[in-house]
C-alpha atoms as a PDB file:
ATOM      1  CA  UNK A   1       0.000   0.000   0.000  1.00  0.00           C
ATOM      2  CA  UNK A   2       0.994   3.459  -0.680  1.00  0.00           C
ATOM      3  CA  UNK A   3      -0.117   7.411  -0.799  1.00  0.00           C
ATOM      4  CA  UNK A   4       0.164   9.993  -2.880  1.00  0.00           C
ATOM      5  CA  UNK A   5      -0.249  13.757  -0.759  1.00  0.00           C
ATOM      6  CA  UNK A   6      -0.962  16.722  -3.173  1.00  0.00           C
ATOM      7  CA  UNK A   7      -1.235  19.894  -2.250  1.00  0.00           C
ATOM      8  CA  UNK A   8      -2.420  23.244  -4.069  1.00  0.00           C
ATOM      9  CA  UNK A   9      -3.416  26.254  -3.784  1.00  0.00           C
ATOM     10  CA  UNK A  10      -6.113  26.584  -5.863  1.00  0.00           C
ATOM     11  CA  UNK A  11      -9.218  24.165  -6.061  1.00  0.00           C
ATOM     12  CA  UNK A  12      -9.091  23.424  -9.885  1.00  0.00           C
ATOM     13  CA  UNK A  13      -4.944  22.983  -9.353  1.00  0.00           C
ATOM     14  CA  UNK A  14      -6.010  20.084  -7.025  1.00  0.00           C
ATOM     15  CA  UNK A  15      -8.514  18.878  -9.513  1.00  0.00           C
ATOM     16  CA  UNK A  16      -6.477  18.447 -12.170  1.00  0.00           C
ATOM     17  CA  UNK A  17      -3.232  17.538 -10.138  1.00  0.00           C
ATOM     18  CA  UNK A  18      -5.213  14.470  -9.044  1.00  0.00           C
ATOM     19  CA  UNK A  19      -6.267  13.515 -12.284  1.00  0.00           C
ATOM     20  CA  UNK A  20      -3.369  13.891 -13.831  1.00  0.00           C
ATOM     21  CA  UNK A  21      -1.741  11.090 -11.331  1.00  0.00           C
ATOM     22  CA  UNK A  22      -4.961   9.342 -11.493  1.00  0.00           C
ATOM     23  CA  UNK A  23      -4.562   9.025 -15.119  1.00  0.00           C
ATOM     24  CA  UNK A  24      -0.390   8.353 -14.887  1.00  0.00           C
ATOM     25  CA  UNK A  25      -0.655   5.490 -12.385  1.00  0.00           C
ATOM     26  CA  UNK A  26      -1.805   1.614 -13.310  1.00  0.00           C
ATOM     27  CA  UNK A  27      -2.392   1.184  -9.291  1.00  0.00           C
ATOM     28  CA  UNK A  28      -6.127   0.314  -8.011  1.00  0.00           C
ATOM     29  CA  UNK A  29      -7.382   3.349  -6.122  1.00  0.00           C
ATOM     30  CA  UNK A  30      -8.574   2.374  -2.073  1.00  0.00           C
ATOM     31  CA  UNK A  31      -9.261   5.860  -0.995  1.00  0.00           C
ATOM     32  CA  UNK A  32      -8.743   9.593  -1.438  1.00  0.00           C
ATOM     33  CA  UNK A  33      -8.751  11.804   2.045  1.00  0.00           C
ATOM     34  CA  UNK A  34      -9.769  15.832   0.869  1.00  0.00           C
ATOM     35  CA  UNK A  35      -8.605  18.667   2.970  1.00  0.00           C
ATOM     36  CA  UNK A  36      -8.819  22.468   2.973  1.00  0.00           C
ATOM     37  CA  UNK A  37      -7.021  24.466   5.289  1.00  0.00           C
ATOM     38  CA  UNK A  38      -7.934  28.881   5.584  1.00  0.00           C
ATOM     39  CA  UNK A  39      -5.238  30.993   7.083  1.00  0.00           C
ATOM     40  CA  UNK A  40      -5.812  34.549   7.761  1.00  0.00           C
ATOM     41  CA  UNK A  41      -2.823  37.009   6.891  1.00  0.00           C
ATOM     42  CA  UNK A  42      -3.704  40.601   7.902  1.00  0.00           C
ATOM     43  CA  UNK A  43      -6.999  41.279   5.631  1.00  0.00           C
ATOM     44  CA  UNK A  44      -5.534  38.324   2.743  1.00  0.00           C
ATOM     45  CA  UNK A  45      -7.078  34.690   3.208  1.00  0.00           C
ATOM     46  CA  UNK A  46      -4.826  31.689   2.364  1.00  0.00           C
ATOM     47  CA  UNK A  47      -6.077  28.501   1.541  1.00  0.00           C
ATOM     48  CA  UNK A  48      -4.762  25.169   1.247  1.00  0.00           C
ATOM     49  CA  UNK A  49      -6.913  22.376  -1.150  1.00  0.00           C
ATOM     50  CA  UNK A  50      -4.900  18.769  -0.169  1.00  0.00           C
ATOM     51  CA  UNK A  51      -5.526  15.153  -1.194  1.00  0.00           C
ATOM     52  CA  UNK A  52      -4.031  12.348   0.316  1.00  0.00           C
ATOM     53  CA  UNK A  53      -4.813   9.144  -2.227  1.00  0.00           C
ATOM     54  CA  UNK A  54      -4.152   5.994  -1.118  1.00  0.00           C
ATOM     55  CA  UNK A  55      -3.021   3.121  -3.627  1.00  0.00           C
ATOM     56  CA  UNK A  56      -1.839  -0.036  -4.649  1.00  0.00           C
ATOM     57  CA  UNK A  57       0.870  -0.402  -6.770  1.00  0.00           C
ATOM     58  CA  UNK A  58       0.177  -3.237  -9.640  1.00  0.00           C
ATOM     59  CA  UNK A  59       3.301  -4.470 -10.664  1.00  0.00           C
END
Protein backbone atom coordinates (compact mmCIF):
# COMPACT_ATOMS: atom_id res chain seq x y z
CA UNK A 1 0.00 0.00 0.00
CA UNK A 2 0.99 3.46 -0.68
CA UNK A 3 -0.12 7.41 -0.80
CA UNK A 4 0.16 9.99 -2.88
CA UNK A 5 -0.25 13.76 -0.76
CA UNK A 6 -0.96 16.72 -3.17
CA UNK A 7 -1.24 19.89 -2.25
CA UNK A 8 -2.42 23.24 -4.07
CA UNK A 9 -3.42 26.25 -3.78
CA UNK A 10 -6.11 26.58 -5.86
CA UNK A 11 -9.22 24.16 -6.06
CA UNK A 12 -9.09 23.42 -9.89
CA UNK A 13 -4.94 22.98 -9.35
CA UNK A 14 -6.01 20.08 -7.02
CA UNK A 15 -8.51 18.88 -9.51
CA UNK A 16 -6.48 18.45 -12.17
CA UNK A 17 -3.23 17.54 -10.14
CA UNK A 18 -5.21 14.47 -9.04
CA UNK A 19 -6.27 13.51 -12.28
CA UNK A 20 -3.37 13.89 -13.83
CA UNK A 21 -1.74 11.09 -11.33
CA UNK A 22 -4.96 9.34 -11.49
CA UNK A 23 -4.56 9.02 -15.12
CA UNK A 24 -0.39 8.35 -14.89
CA UNK A 25 -0.66 5.49 -12.38
CA UNK A 26 -1.81 1.61 -13.31
CA UNK A 27 -2.39 1.18 -9.29
CA UNK A 28 -6.13 0.31 -8.01
CA UNK A 29 -7.38 3.35 -6.12
CA UNK A 30 -8.57 2.37 -2.07
CA UNK A 31 -9.26 5.86 -1.00
CA UNK A 32 -8.74 9.59 -1.44
CA UNK A 33 -8.75 11.80 2.04
CA UNK A 34 -9.77 15.83 0.87
CA UNK A 35 -8.61 18.67 2.97
CA UNK A 36 -8.82 22.47 2.97
CA UNK A 37 -7.02 24.47 5.29
CA UNK A 38 -7.93 28.88 5.58
CA UNK A 39 -5.24 30.99 7.08
CA UNK A 40 -5.81 34.55 7.76
CA UNK A 41 -2.82 37.01 6.89
CA UNK A 42 -3.70 40.60 7.90
CA UNK A 43 -7.00 41.28 5.63
CA UNK A 44 -5.53 38.32 2.74
CA UNK A 45 -7.08 34.69 3.21
CA UNK A 46 -4.83 31.69 2.36
CA UNK A 47 -6.08 28.50 1.54
CA UNK A 48 -4.76 25.17 1.25
CA UNK A 49 -6.91 22.38 -1.15
CA UNK A 50 -4.90 18.77 -0.17
CA UNK A 51 -5.53 15.15 -1.19
CA UNK A 52 -4.03 12.35 0.32
CA UNK A 53 -4.81 9.14 -2.23
CA UNK A 54 -4.15 5.99 -1.12
CA UNK A 55 -3.02 3.12 -3.63
CA UNK A 56 -1.84 -0.04 -4.65
CA UNK A 57 0.87 -0.40 -6.77
CA UNK A 58 0.18 -3.24 -9.64
CA UNK A 59 3.30 -4.47 -10.66
Amino acid sequence: MKVKVIDEAHEKDLENSINTFLSNTNSDIIDIKYQVAIGICGEEQIYCFSAMVIYNAKE
